[in-house]
PDB file of N, CA and C in Angstrom:
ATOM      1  N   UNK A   1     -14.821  -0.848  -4.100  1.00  0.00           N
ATOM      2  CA  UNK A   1     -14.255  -1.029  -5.431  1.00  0.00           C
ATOM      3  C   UNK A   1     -12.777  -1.392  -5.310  1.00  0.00           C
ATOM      4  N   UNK A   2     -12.477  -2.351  -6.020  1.00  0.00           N
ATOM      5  CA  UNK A   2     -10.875  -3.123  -6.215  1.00  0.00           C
ATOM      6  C   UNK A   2     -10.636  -1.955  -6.981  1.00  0.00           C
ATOM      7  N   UNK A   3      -8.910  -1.949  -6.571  1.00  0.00           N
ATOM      8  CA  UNK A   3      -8.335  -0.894  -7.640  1.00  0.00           C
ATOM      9  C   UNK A   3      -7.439  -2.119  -7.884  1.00  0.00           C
ATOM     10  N   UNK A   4      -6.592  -2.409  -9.567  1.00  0.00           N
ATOM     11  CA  UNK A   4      -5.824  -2.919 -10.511  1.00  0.00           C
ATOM     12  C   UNK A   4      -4.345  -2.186 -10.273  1.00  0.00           C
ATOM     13  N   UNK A   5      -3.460  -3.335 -10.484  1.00  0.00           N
ATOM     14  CA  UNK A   5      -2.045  -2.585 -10.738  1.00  0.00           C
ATOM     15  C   UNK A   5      -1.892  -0.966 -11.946  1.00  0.00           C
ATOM     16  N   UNK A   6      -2.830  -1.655 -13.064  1.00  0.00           N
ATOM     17  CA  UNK A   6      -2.654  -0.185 -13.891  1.00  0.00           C
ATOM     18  C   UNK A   6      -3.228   0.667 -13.157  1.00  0.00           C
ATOM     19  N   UNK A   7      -4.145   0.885 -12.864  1.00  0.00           N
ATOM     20  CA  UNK A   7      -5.247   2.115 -12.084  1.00  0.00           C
ATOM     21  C   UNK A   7      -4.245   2.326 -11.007  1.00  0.00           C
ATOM     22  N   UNK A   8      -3.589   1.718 -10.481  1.00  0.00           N
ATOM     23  CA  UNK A   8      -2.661   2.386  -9.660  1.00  0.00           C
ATOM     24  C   UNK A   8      -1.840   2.859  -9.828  1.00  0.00           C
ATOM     25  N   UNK A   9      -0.802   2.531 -10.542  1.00  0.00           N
ATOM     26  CA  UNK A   9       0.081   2.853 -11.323  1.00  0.00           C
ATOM     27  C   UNK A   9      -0.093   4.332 -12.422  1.00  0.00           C
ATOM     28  N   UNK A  10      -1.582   4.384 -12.623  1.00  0.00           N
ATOM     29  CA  UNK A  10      -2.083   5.939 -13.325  1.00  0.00           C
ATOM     30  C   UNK A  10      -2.127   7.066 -12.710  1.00  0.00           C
ATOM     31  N   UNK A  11      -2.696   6.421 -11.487  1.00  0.00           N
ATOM     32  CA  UNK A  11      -3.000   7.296 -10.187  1.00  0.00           C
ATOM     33  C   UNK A  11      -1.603   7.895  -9.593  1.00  0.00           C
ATOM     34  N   UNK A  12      -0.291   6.639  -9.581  1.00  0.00           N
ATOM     35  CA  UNK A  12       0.415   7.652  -9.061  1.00  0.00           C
ATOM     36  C   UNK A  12       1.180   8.386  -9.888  1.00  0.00           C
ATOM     37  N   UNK A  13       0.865   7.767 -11.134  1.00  0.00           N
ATOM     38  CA  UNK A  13       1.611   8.862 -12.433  1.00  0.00           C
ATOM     39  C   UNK A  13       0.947   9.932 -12.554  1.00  0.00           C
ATOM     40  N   UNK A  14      -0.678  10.383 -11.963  1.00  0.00           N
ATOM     41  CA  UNK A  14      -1.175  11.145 -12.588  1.00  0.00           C
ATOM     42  C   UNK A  14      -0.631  12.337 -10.832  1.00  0.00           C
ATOM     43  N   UNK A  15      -0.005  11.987 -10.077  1.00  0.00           N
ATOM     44  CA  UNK A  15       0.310  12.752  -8.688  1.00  0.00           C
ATOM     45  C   UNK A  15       1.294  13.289  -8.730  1.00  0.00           C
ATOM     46  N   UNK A  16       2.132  12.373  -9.636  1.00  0.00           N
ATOM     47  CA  UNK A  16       3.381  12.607  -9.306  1.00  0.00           C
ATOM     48  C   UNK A  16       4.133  13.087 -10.397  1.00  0.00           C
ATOM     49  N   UNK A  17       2.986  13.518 -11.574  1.00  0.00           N
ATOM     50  CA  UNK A  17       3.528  13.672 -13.047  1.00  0.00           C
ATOM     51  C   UNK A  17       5.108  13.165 -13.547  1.00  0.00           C
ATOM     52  N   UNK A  18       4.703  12.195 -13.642  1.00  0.00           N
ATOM     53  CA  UNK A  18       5.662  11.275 -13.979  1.00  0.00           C
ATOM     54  C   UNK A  18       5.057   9.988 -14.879  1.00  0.00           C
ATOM     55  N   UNK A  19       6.100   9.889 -15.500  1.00  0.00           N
ATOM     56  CA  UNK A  19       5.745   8.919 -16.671  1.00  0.00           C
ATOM     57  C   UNK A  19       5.688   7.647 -16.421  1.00  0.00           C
ATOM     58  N   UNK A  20       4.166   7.406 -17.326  1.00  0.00           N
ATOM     59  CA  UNK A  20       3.410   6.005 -16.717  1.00  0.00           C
ATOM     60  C   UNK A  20       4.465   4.625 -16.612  1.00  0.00           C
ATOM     61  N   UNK A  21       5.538   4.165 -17.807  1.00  0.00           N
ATOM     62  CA  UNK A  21       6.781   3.692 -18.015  1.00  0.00           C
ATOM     63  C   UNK A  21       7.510   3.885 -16.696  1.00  0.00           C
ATOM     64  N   UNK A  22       7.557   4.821 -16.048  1.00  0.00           N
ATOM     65  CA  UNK A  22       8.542   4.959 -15.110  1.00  0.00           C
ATOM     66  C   UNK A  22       8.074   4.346 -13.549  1.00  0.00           C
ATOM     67  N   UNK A  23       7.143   4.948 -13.441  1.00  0.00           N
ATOM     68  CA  UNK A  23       6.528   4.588 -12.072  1.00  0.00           C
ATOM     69  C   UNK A  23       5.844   2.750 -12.397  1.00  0.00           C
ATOM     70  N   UNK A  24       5.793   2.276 -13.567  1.00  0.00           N
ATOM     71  CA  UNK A  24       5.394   0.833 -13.607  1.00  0.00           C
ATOM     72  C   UNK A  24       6.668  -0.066 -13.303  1.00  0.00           C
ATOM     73  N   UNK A  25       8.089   0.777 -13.816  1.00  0.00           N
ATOM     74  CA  UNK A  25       9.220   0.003 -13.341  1.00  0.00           C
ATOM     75  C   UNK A  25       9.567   0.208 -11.924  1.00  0.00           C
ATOM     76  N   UNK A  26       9.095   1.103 -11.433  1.00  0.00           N
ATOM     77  CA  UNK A  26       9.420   1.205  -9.711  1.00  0.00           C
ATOM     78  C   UNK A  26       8.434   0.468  -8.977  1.00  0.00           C
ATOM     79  N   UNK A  27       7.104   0.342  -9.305  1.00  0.00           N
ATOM     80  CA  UNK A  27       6.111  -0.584  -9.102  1.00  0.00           C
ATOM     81  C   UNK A  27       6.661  -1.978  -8.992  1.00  0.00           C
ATOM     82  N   UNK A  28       7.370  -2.595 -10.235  1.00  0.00           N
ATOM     83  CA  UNK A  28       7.589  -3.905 -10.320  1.00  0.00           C
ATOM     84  C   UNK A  28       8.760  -3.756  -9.428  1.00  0.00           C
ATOM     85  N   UNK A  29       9.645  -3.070  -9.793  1.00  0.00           N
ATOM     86  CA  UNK A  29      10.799  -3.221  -8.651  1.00  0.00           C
ATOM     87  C   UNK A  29      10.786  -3.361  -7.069  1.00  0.00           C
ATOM     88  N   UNK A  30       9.651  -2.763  -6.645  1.00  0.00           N
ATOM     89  CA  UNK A  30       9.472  -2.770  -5.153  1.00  0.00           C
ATOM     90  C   UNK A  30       9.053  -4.333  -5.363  1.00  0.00           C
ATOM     91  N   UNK A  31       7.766  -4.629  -5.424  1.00  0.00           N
ATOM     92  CA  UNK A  31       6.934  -5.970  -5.492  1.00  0.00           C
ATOM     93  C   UNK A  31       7.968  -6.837  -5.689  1.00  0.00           C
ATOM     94  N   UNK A  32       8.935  -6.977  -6.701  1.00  0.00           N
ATOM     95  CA  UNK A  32       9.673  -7.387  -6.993  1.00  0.00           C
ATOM     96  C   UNK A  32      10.287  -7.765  -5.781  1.00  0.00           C
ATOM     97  N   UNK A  33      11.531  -6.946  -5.078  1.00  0.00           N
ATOM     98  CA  UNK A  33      11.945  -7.009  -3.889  1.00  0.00           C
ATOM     99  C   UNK A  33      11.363  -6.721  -2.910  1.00  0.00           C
ATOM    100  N   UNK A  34      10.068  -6.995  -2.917  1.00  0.00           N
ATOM    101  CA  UNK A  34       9.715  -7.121  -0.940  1.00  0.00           C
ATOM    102  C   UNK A  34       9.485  -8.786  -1.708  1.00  0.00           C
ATOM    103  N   UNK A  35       8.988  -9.313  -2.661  1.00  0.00           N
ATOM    104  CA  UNK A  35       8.571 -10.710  -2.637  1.00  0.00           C
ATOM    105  C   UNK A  35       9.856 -11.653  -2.305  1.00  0.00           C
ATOM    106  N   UNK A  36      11.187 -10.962  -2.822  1.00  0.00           N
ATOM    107  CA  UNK A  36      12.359 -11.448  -2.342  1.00  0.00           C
ATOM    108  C   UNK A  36      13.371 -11.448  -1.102  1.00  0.00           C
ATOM    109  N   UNK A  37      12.633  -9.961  -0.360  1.00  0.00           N
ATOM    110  CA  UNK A  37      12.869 -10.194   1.246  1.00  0.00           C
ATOM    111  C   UNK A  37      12.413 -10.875   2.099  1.00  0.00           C
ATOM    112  N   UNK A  38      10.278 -10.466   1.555  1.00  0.00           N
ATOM    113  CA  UNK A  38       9.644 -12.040   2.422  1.00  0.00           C
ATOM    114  C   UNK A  38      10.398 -13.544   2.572  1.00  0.00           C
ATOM    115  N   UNK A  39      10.703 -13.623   1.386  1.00  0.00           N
ATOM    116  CA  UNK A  39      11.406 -15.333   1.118  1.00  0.00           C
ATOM    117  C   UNK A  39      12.644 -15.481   1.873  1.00  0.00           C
ATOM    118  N   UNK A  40      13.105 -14.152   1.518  1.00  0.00           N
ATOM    119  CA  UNK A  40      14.769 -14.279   2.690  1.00  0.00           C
ATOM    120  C   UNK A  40      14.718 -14.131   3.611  1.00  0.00           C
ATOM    121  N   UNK A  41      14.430 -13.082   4.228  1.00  0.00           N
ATOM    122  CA  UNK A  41      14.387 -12.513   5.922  1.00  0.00           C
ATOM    123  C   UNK A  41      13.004 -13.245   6.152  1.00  0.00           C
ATOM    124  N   UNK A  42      12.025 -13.452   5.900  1.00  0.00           N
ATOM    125  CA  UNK A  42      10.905 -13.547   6.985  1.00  0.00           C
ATOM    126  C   UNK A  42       9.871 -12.939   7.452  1.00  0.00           C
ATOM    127  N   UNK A  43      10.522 -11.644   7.087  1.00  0.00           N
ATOM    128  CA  UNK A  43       9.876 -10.192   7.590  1.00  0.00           C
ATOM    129  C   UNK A  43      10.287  -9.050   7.192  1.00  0.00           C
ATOM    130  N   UNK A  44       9.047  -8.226   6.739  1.00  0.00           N
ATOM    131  CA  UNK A  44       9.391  -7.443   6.033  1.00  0.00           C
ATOM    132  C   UNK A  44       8.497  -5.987   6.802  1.00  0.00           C
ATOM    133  N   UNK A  45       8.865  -5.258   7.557  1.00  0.00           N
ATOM    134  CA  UNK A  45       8.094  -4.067   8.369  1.00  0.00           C
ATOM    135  C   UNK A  45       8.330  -2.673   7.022  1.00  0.00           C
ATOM    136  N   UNK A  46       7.340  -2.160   6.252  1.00  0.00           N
ATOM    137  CA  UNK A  46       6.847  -1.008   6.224  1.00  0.00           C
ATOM    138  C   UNK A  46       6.207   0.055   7.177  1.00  0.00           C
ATOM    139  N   UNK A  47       7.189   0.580   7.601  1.00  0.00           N
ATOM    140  CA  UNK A  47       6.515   1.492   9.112  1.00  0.00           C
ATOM    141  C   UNK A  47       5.383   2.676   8.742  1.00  0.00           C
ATOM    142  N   UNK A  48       4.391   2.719   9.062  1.00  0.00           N
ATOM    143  CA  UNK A  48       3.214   3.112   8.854  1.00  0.00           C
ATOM    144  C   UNK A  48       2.018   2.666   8.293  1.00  0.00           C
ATOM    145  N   UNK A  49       2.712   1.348   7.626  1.00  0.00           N
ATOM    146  CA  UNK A  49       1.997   0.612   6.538  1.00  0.00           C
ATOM    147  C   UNK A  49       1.582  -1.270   7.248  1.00  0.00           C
ATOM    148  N   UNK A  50       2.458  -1.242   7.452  1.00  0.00           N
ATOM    149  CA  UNK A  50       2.355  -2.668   8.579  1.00  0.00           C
ATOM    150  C   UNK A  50       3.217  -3.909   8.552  1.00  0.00           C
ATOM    151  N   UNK A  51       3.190  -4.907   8.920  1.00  0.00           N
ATOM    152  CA  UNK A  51       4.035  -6.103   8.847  1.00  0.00           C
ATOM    153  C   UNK A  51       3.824  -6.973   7.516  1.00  0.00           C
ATOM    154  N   UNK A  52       4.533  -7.973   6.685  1.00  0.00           N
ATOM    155  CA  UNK A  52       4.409  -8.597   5.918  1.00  0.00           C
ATOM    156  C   UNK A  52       5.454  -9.770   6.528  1.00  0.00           C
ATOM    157  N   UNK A  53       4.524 -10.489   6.824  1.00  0.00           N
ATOM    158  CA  UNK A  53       5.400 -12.024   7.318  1.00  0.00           C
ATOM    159  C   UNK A  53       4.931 -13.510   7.249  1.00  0.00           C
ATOM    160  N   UNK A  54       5.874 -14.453   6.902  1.00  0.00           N
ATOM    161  CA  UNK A  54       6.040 -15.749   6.434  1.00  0.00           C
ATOM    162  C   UNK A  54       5.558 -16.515   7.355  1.00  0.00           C
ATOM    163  N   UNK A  55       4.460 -17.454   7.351  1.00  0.00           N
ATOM    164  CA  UNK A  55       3.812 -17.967   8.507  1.00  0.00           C
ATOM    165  C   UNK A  55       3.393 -19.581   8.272  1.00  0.00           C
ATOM    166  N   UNK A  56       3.996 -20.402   8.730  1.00  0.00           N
ATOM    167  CA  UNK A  56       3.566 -21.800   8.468  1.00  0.00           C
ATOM    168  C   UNK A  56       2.270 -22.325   9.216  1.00  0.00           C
ATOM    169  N   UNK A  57       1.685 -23.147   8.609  1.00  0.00           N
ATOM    170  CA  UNK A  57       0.886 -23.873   8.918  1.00  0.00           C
ATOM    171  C   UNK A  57       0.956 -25.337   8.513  1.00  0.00           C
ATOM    172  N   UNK A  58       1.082 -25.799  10.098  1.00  0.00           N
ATOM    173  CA  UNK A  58       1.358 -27.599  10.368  1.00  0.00           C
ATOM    174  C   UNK A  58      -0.117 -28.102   9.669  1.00  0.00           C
ATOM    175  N   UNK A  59       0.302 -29.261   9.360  1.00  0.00           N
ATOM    176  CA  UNK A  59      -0.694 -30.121   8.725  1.00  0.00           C
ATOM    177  C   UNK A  59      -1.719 -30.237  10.192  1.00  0.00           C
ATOM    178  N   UNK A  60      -3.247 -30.484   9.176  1.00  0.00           N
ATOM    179  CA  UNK A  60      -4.358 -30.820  10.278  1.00  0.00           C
ATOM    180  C   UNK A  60      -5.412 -31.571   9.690  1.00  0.00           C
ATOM    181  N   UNK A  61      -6.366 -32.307  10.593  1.00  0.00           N
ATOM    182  CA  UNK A  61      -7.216 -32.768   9.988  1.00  0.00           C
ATOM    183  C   UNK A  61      -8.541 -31.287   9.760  1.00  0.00           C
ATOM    184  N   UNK A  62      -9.422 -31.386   8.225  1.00  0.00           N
ATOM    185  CA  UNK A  62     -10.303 -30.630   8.379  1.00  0.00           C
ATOM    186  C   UNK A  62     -11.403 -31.546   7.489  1.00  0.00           C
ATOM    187  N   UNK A  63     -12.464 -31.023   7.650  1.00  0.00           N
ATOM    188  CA  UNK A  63     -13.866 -31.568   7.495  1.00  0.00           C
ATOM    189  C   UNK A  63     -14.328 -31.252   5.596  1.00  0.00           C
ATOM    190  N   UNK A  64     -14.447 -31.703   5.173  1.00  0.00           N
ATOM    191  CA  UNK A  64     -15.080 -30.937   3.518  1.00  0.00           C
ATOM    192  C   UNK A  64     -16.616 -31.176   3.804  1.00  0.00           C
ATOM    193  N   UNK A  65     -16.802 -29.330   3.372  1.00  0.00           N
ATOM    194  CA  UNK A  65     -18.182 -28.798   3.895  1.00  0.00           C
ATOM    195  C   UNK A  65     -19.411 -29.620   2.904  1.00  0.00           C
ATOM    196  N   UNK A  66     -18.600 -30.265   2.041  1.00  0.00           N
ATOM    197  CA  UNK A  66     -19.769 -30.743   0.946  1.00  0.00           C
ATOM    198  C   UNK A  66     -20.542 -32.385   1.716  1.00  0.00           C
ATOM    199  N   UNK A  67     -19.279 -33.299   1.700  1.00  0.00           N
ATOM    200  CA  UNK A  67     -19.146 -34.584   2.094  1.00  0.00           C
ATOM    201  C   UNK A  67     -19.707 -34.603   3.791  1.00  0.00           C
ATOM    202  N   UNK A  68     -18.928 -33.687   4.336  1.00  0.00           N
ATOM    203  CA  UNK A  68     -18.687 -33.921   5.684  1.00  0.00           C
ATOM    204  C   UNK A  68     -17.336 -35.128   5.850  1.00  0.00           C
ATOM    205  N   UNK A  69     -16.733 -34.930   5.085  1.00  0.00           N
ATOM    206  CA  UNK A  69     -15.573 -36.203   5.458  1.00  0.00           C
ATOM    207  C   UNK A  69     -14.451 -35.819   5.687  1.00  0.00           C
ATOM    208  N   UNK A  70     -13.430 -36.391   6.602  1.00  0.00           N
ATOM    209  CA  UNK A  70     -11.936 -35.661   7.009  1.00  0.00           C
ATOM    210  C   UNK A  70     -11.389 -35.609   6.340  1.00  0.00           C
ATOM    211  N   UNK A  71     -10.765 -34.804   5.742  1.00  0.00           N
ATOM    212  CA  UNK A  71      -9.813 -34.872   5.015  1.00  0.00           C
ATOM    213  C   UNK A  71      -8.081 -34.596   5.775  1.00  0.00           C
ATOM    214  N   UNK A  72      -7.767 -34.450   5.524  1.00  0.00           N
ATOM    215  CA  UNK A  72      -6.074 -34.396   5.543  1.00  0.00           C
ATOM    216  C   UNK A  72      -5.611 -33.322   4.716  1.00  0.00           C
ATOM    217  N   UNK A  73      -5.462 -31.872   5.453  1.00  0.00           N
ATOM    218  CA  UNK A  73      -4.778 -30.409   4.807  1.00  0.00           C
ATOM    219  C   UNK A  73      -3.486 -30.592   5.535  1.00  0.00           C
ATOM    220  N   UNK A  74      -2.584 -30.405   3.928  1.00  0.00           N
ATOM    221  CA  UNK A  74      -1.180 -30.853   4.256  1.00  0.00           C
ATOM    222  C   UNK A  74      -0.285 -29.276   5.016  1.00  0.00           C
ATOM    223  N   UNK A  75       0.525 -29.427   5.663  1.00  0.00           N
ATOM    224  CA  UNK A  75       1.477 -28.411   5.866  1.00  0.00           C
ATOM    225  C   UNK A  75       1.717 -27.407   4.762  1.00  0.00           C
ATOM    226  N   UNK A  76       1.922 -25.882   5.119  1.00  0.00           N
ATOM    227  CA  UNK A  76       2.188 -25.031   4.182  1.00  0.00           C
ATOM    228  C   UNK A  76       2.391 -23.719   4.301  1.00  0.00           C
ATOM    229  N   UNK A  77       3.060 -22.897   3.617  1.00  0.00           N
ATOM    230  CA  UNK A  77       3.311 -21.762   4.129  1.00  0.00           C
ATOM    231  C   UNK A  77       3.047 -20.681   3.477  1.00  0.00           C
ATOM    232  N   UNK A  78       2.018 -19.586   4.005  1.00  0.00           N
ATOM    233  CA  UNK A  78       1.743 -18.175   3.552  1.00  0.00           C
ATOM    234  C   UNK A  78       2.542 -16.902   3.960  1.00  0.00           C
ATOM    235  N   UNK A  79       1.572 -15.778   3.458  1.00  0.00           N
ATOM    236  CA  UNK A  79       2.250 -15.168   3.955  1.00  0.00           C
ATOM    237  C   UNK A  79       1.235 -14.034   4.078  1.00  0.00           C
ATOM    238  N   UNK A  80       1.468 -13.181   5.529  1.00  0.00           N
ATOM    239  CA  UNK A  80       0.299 -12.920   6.546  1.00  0.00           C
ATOM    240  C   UNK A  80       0.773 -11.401   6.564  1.00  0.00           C
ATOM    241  N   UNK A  81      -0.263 -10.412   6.391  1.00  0.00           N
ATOM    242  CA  UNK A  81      -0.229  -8.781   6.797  1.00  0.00           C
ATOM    243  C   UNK A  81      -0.488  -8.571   7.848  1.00  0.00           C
ATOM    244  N   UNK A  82       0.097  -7.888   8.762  1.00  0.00           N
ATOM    245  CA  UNK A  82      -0.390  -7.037   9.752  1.00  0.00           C
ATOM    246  C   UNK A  82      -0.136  -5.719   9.754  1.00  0.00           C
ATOM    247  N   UNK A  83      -1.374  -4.909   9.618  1.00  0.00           N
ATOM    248  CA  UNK A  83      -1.522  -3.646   9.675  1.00  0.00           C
ATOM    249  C   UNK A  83      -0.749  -2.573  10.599  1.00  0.00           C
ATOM    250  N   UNK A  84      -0.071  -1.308  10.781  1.00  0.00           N
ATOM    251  CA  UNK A  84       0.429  -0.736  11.531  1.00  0.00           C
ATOM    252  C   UNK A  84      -0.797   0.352  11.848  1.00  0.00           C
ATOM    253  N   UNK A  85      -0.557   0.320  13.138  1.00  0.00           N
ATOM    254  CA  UNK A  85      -1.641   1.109  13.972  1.00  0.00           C
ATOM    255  C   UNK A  85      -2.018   2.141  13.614  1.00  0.00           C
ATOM    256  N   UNK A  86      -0.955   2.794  12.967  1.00  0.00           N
ATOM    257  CA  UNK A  86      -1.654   4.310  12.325  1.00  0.00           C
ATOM    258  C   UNK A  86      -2.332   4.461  11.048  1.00  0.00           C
ATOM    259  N   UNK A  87      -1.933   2.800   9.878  1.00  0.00           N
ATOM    260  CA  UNK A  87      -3.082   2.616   9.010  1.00  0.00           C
ATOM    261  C   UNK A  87      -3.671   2.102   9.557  1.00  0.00           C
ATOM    262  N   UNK A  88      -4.440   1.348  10.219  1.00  0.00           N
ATOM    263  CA  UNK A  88      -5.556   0.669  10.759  1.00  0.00           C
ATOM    264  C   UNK A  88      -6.538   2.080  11.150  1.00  0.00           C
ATOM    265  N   UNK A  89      -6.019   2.974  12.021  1.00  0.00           N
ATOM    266  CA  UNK A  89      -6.713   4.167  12.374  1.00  0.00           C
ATOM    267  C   UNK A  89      -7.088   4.698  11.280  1.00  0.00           C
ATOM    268  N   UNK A  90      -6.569   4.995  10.230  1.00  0.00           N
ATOM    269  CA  UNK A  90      -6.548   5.997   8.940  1.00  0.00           C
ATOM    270  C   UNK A  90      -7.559   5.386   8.312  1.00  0.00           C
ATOM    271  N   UNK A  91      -8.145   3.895   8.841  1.00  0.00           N
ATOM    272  CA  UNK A  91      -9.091   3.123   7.872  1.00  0.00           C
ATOM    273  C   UNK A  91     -10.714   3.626   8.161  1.00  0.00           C
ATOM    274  N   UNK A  92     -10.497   4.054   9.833  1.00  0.00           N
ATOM    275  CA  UNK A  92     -11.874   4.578  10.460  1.00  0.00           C
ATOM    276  C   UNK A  92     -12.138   5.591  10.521  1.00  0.00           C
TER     277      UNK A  92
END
């Protein structure tokens, strides 16, 4: 089951008894600024939680599964999680 920004945001209001208003502005504020460190630095390490980093991908030729014909996927850039070892463990 997907959990939603509100359902999360309830959940940690309902932990931390604290008001739903409050913890939605610390919510946006983090998201907020890690989306603006990714863009600046590159990299963004939450220690326990894992890596968040900016990762290009050079243009290539790829196939469309419908046609079978090459197409041309242009250059572009995401942005890639890597898990820290002690959540990855916490997952099993």
């Amino acid at each position: 089951m997907a959990i939603n920004k509100k359902n999360l945001i309830d959940k940690v209001a309902s932990e931390t008894n604290e008001n739903k208003k409050v913890v939605e502005e610390i919510f946006n504020s983090i998201f907020l600024h890690l989306g603006k460190t990714i863009k600046n630095e590159k990299k963004v390490i939450v220690p326990g939680f894992g890596v968040f980093k900016i990762v290009e991908r050079k243009a290539r030729t790829g196939i469309n599964p419908r046609t079978r014909e090459k197409i041309e996927i242009a250059e572009s850039i995401s942005v890639r999680f890597k898990p820290a070892k002690t959540f990855k463990e916490d997952l099993q």
